[in-house]
Protein backbone atom coordinates (compact mmCIF):
# COMPACT_ATOMS: atom_id res chain seq x y z
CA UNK A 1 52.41 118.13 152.56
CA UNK A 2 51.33 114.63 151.36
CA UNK A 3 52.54 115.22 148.14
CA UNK A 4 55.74 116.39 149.22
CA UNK A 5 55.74 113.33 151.63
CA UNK A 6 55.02 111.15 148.91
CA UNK A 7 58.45 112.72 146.84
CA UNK A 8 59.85 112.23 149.67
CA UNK A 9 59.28 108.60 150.09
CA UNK A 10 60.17 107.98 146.07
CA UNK A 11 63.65 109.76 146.43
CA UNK A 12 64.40 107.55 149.37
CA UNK A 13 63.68 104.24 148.05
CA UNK A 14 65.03 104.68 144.53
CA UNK A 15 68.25 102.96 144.35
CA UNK A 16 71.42 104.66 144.12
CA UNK A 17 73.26 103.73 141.37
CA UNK A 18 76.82 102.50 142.31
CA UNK A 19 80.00 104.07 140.93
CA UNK A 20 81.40 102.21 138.50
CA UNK A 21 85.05 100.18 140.29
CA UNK A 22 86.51 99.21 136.43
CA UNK A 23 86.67 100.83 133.28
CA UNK A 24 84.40 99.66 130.18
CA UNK A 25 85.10 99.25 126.54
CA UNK A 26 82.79 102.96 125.98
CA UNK A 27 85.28 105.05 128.33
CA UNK A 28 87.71 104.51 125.50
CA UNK A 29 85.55 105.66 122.93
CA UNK A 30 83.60 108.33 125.07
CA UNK A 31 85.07 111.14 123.55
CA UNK A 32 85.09 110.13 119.21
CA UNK A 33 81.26 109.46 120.25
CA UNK A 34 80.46 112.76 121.96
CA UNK A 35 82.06 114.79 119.03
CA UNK A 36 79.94 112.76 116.33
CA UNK A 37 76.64 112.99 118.58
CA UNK A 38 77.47 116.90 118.63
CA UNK A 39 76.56 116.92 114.96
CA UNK A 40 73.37 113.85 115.19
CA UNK A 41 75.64 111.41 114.21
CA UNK A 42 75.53 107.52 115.45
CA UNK A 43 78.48 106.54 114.05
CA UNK A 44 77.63 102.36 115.05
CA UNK A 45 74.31 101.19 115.96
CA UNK A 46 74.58 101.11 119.81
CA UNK A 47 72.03 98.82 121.67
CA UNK A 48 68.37 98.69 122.04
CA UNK A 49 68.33 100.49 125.34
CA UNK A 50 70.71 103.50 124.02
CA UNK A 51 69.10 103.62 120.74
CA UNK A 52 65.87 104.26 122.14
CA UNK A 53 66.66 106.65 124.34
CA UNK A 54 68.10 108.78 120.99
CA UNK A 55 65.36 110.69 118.84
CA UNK A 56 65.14 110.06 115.47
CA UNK A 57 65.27 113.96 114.76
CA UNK A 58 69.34 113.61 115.64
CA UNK A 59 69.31 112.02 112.11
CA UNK A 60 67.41 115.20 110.57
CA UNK A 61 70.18 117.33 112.46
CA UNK A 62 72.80 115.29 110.44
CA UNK A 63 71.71 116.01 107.59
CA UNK A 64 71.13 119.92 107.65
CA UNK A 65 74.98 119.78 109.38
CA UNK A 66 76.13 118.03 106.32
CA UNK A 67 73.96 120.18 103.82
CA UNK A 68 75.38 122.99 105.39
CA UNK A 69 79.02 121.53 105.34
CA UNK A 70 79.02 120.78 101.88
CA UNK A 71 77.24 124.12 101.09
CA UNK A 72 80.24 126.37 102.21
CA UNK A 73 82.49 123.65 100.00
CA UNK A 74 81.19 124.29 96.63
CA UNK A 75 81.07 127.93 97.67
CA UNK A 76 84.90 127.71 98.33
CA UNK A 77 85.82 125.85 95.18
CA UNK A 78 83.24 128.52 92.89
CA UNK A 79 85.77 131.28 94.61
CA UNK A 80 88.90 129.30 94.12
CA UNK A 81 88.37 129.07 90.42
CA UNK A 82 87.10 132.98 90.77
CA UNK A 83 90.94 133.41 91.47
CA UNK A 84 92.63 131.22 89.41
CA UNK A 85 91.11 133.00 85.99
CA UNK A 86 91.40 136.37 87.16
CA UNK A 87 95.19 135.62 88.46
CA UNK A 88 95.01 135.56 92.11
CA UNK A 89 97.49 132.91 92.69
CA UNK A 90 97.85 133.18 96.55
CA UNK A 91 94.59 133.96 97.07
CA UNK A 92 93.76 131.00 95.08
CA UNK A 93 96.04 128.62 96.96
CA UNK A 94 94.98 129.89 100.65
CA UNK A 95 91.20 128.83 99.21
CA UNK A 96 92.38 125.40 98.60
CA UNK A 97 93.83 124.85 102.03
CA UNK A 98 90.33 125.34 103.09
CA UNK A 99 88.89 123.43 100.07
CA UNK A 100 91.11 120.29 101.48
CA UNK A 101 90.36 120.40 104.74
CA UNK A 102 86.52 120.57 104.16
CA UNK A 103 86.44 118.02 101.59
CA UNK A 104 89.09 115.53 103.99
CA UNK A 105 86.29 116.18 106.81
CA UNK A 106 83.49 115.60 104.70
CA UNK A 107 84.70 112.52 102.87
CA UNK A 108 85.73 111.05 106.74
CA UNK A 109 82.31 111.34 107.99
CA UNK A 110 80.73 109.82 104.88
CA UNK A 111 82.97 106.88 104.73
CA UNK A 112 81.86 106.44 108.44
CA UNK A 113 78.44 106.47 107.63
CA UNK A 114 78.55 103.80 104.56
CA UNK A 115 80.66 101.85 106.66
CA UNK A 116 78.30 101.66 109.97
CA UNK A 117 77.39 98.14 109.89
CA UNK A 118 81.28 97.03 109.29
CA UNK A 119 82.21 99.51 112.63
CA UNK A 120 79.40 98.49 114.56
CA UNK A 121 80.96 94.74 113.95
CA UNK A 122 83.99 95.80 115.21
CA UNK A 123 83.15 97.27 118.35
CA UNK A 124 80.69 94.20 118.93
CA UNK A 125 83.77 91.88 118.56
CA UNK A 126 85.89 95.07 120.77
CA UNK A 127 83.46 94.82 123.50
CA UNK A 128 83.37 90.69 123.88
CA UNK A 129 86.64 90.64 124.09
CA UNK A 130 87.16 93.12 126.58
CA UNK A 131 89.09 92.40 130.15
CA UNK A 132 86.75 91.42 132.52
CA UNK A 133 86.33 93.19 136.16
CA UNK A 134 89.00 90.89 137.70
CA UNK A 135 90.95 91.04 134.51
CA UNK A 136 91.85 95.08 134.75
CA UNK A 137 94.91 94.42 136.84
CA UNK A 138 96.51 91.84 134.68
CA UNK A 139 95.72 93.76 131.59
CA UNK A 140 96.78 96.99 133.14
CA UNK A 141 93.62 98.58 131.66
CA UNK A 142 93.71 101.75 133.84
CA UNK A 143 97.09 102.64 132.24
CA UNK A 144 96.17 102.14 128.39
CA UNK A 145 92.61 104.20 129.36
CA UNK A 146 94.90 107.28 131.30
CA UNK A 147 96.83 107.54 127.84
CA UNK A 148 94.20 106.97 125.51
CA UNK A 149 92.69 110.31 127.72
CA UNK A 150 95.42 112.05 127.65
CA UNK A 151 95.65 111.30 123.70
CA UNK A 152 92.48 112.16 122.64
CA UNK A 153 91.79 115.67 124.99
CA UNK A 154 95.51 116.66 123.81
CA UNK A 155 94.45 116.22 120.06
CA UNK A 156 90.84 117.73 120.59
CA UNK A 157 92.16 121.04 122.38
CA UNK A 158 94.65 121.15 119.60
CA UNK A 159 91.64 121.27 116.86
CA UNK A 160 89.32 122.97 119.15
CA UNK A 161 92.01 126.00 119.11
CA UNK A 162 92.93 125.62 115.80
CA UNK A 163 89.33 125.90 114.63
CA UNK A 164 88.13 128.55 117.06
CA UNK A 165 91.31 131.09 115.84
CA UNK A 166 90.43 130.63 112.26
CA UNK A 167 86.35 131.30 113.09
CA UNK A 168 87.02 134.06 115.17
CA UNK A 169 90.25 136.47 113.43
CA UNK A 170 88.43 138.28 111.20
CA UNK A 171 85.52 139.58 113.32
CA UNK A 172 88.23 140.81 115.82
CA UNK A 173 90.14 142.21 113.48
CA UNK A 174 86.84 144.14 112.25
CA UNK A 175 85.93 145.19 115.65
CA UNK A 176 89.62 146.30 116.34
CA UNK A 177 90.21 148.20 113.32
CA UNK A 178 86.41 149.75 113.67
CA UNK A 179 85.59 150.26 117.44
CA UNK A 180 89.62 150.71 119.55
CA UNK A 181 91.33 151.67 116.75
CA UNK A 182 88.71 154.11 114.83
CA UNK A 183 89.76 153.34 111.26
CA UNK A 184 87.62 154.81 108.72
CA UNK A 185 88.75 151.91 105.77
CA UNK A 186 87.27 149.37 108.39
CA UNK A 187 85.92 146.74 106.26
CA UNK A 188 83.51 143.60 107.14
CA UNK A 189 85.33 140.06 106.07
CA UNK A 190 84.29 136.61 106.31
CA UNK A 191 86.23 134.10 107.59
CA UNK A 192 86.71 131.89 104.55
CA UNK A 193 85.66 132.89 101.34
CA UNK A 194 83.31 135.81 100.56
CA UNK A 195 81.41 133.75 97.20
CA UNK A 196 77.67 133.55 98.20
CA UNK A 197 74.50 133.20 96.54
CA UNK A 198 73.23 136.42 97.88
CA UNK A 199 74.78 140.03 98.88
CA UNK A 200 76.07 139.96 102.35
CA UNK A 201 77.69 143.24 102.79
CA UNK A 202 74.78 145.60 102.88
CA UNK A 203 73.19 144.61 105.91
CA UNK A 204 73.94 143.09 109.15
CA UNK A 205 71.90 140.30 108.49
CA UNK A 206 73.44 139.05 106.03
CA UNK A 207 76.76 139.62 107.10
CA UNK A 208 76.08 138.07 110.60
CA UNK A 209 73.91 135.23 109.09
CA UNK A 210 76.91 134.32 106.51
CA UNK A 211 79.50 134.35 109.04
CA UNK A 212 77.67 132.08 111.10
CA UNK A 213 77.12 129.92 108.49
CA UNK A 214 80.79 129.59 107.33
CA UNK A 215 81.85 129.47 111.26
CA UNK A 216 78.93 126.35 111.33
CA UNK A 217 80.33 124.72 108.41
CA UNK A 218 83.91 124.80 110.06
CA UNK A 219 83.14 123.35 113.33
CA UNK A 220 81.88 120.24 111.78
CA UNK A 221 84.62 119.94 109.38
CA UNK A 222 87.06 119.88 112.51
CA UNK A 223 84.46 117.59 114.39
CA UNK A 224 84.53 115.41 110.72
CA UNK A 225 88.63 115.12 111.52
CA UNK A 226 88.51 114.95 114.98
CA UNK A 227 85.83 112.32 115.74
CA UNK A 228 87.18 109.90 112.95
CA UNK A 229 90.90 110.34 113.92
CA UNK A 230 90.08 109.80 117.88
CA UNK A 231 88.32 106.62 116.96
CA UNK A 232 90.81 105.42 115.13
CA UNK A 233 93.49 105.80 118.49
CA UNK A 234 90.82 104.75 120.57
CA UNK A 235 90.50 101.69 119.13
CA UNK A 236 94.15 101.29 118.14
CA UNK A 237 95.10 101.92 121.91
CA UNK A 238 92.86 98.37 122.86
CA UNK A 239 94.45 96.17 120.30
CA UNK A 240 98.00 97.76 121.27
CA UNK A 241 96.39 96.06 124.85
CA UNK A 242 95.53 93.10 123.74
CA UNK A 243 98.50 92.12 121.53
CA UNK A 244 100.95 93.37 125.05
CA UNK A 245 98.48 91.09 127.30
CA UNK A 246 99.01 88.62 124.74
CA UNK A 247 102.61 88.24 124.72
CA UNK A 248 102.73 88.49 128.15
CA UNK A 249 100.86 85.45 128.67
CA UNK A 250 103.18 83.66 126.43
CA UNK A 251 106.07 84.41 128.35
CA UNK A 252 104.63 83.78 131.72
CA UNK A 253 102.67 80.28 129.90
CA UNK A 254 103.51 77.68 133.24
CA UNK A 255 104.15 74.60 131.37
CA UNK A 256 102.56 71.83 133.11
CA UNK A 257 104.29 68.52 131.28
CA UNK A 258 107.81 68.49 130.52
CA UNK A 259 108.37 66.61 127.40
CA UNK A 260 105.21 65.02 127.38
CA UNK A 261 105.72 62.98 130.39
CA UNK A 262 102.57 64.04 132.44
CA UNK A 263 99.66 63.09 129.52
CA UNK A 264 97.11 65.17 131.62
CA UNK A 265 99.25 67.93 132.05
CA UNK A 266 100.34 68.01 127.90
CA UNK A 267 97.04 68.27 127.60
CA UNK A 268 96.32 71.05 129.57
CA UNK A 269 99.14 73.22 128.09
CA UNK A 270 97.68 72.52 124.65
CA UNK A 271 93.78 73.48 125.75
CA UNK A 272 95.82 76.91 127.11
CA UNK A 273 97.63 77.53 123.98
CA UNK A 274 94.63 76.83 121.49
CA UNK A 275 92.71 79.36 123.50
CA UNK A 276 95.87 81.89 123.42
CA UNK A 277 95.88 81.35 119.34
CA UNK A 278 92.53 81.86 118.89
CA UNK A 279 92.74 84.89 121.09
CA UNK A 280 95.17 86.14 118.11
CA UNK A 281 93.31 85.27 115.49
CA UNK A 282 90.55 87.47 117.28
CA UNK A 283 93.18 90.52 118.05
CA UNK A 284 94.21 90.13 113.92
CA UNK A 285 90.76 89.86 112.85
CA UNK A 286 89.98 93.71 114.13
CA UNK A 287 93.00 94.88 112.83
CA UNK A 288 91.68 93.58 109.36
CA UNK A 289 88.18 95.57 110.72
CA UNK A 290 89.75 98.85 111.30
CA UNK A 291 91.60 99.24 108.34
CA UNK A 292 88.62 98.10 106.03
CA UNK A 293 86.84 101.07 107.93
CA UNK A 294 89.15 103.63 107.83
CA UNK A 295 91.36 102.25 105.45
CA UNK A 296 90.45 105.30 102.51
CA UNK A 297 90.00 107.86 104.65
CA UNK A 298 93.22 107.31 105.60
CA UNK A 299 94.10 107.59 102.27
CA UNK A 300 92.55 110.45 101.47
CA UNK A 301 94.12 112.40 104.86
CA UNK A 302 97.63 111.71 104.05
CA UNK A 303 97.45 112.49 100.41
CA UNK A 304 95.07 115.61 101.11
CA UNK A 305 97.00 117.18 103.85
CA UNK A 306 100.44 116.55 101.84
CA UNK A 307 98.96 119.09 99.11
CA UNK A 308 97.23 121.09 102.06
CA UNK A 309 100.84 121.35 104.28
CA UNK A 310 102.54 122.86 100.94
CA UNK A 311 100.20 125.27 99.99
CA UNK A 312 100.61 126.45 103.76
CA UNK A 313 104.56 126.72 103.60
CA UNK A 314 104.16 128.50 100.55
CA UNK A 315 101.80 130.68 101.95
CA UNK A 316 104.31 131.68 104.65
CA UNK A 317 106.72 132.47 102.45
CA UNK A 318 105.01 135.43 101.44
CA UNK A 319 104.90 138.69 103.37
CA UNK A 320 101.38 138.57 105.73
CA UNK A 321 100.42 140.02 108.50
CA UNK A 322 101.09 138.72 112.31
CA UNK A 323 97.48 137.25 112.53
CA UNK A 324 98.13 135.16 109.17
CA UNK A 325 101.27 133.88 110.27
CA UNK A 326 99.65 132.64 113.49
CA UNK A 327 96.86 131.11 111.61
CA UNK A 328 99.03 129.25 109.14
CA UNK A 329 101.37 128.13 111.64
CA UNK A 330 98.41 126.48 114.01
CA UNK A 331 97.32 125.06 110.88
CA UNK A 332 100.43 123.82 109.78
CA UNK A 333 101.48 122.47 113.08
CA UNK A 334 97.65 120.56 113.20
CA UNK A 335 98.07 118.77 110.08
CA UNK A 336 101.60 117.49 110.95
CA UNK A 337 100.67 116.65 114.55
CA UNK A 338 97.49 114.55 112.35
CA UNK A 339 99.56 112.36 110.35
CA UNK A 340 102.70 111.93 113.02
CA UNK A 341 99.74 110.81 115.41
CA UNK A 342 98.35 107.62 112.88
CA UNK A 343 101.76 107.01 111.56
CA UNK A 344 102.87 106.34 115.53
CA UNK A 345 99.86 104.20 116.07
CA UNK A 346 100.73 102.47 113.40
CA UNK A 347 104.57 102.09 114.24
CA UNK A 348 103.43 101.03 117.67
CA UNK A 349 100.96 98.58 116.37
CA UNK A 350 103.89 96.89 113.94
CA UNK A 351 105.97 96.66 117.22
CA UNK A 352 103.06 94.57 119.25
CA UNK A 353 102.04 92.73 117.05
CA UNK A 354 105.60 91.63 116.36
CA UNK A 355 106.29 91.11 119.82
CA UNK A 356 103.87 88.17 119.65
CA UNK A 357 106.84 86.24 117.61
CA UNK A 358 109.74 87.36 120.33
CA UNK A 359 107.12 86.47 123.75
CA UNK A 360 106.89 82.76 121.92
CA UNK A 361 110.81 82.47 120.92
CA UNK A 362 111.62 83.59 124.51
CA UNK A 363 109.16 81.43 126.67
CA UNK A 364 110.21 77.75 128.00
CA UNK A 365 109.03 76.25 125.12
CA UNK A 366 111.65 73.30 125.02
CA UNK A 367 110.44 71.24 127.67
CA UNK A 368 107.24 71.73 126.40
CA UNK A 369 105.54 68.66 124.55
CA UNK A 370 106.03 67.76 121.21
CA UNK A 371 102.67 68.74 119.82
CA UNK A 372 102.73 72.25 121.88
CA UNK A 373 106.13 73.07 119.94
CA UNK A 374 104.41 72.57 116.65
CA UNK A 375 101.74 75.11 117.38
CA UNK A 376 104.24 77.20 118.84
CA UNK A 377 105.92 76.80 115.57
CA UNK A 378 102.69 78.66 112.88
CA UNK A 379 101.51 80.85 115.81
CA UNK A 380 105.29 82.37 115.79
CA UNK A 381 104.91 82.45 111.78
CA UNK A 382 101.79 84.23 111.42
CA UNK A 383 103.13 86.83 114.05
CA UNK A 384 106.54 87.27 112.19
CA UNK A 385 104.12 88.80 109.56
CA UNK A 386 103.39 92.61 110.85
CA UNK A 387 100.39 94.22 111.39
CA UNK A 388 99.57 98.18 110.48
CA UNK A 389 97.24 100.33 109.26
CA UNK A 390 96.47 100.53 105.69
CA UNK A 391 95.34 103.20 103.40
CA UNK A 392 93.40 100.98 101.53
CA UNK A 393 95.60 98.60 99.57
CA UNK A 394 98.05 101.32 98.27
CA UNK A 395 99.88 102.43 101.50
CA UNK A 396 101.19 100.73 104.49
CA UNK A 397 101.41 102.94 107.15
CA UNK A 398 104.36 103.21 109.68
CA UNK A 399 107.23 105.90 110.69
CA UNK A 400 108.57 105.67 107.50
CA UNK A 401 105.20 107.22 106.11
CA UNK A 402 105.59 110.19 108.00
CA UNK A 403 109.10 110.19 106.41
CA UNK A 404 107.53 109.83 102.98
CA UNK A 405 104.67 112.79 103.66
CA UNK A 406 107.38 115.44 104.40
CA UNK A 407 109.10 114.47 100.96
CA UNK A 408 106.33 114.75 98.94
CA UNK A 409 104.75 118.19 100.93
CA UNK A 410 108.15 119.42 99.57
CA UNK A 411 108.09 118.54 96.21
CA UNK A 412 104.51 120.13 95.97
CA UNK A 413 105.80 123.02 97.85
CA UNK A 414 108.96 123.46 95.55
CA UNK A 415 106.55 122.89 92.19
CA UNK A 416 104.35 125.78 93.69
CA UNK A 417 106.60 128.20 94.80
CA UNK A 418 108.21 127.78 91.09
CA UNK A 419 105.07 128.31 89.36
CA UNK A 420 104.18 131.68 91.18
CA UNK A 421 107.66 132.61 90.38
């Protein structure tokens, strides 16, 4: 009884901890983080009070997620030459859809991880700059943080599905064909590719423990897309705040000194508008940080899943079974929904930042003093210039992009569809 009194007495006079009134910078991010800490990854180094509440073995899990990842790869592209020489063109091409979504996945994560230090900046400079508790209403913070939700869980189920279909088919079809159906030519498939370094089909060992290991290696190739694309909105969906917050200060800017008359009051208006500038210089220096982050993975996506989207059309051009045509139309409909998703962003992001030059043309900037119009005058020029993302230095992303990505998916599909003719 005096222990339990004593239990007693700590649960009563620990403090409750209050529920949280505004939004932070990390419920933007909550879910890109959670799918990277499902496979040990820190993708930024977080704070000394996080970080030391981590183990260290979440590294060691990286690593055997990765080993395992790139395991099932050079199994895949061993097969996919298999093909090739001995003539199985289709075959061959379905490999390579898996080959480039693998290697996209894999090459995401790993630009992530070389590029830590340079994210980690980012959301340092994301986080200081980030609407205070009394500043939610004016920055409208709870609607940008509803879609940025809605966003990010849309895309995630989409994957999750995708994913989970393409793990899961050819068991079912096994036990179908094997246990309701009684078929005598039921056979045992993997779900990828059946190249390993050991013999698989004579025991249910190593049938089970291969298909677990190509189902492993697929769920963190769709957490590599997933978590790298839902950082990149996440983030995206804050400076798409910041650059709207922006330009409606500019409009709503109360001019205190009408032509200079009232000294104090020029003076005021010109302490407001050097903070509002360098507030832009801030939002433009982490557009400059996301795109030197993400900037060739984006790359790589867009010209990956160009070559990945033909080989799928061309697959479906070719009699398959209903389960195939499911598969390949989830997969097709994945990709596209990937790359209309960061062209979008991008559009959007061209838009606001653009807007920046039409908020300082449209506020009541003639009565304004002399000096304040001449500031007015290189903010509105530096905002004329737009902002996007950027697949490294070759590719500036906007609608038009998306445009250009359909083009060339059919010109690959047209030079593939010839050759197996």
């Amino acid at each position: 009884m005096e222990l339990f009194g004593k239990e007693l007495t700590k649960l009563t006079n620990r403090e409750i901890k209050p529920k949280r009134l505004y939004a932070e910078f990390k419920d933007f991010v909550r879910l890109p983080l959670f799918f990277y800490h499902t496979i040990g990854f820190n993708p930024y180094a977080e704070d000394k009070k996080n970080r030391g509440s981590r183990s260290n073995w979440l590294w060691i899990l990286f690593f055997i997620h990765m080993g395992v990842l790139n395991f099932v790869l050079a199994c895949e592209i061993i097969f996919s030459f298999d093909q090739f020489v001995n003539g199985s063109f289709v075959t061959a091409c379905e490999t390579l859809g898996y080959i480039g979504f693998v290697a996209v996945a894999d090459l995401k994560i790993i630009a992530v991880y070389f590029r830590r230090a340079t994210l980690s900046n980012l959301v340092n400079q994301m986080e200081s700059i980030f609407p205070k508790n009394q500043e939610h209403e004016q920055y409208d913070v709870n609607r940008y943080l509803t879609r940025c939700r809605l966003l990010t869980k849309s895309f995630s189920v989409l994957y999750i599905v995708l994913i989970s279909l393409y793990n899961m088919v050819a068991y079912f079809q096994y036990v179908i064909d094997r246990y309701i159906q009684h078929s005598p030519d039921a056979e045992r498939t993997m779900p990828y590719v059946p190249t390993v370094p050991w013999n698989w089909h004579n025991s249910n060992l190593g049938f089970y423990g291969t298909y677990l290991i190509q189902t492993w290696a697929a769920c963190v190739s769709s957490v590599g897309h997933i978590s790298a694309d839902l950082m990149i909105f996440s983030v995206e969906i804050q400076v798409l705040m910041h650059f709207d917050y922006l330009s409606k200060s500019l409009l709503e800017f109360p001019i205190q000194a009408e032509n200079g008359a009232n000294i104090d009051g020029a003076n005021r208006d010109l302490s407001k508008l050097q903070q509002l500038i360098a507030y832009h210089n801030k939002i433009l220096g982490l557009t400059d940080l996301i795109n030197e982050v993400f900037g060739r993975p984006l790359l790589l996506n867009l010209l990956t899943s160009s070559v990945v989207v033909c080989l799928v059309g061309f697959q479906m051009t070719i009699v398959l079974s209903p389960e195939q045509v499911v598969k390949l139309v989830l997969y097709l409909i994945s990709a596209n929904v990937e790359i209309y998703l960061i062209c979008y962003f991008s559009q959007l992001l061209i838009e606001a930042s653009g807007g920046v030059a039409f908020a300082v043309y449209d506020m009541n900037w003639t009565i304004a003093d002399h000096r304040f119009r001449k500031m007015l005058v290189l903010m509105a020029h530096r905002a004329q210039k737009p902002v996007f993302l950027k697949a490294t230095v070759f590719l500036d992303i906007s609608m038009e992009t998306m445009s250009m990505f359909l083009r060339m998916s059919y010109k690959f599909f047209c030079a593939i569809r010839t050759m197996y003719q």
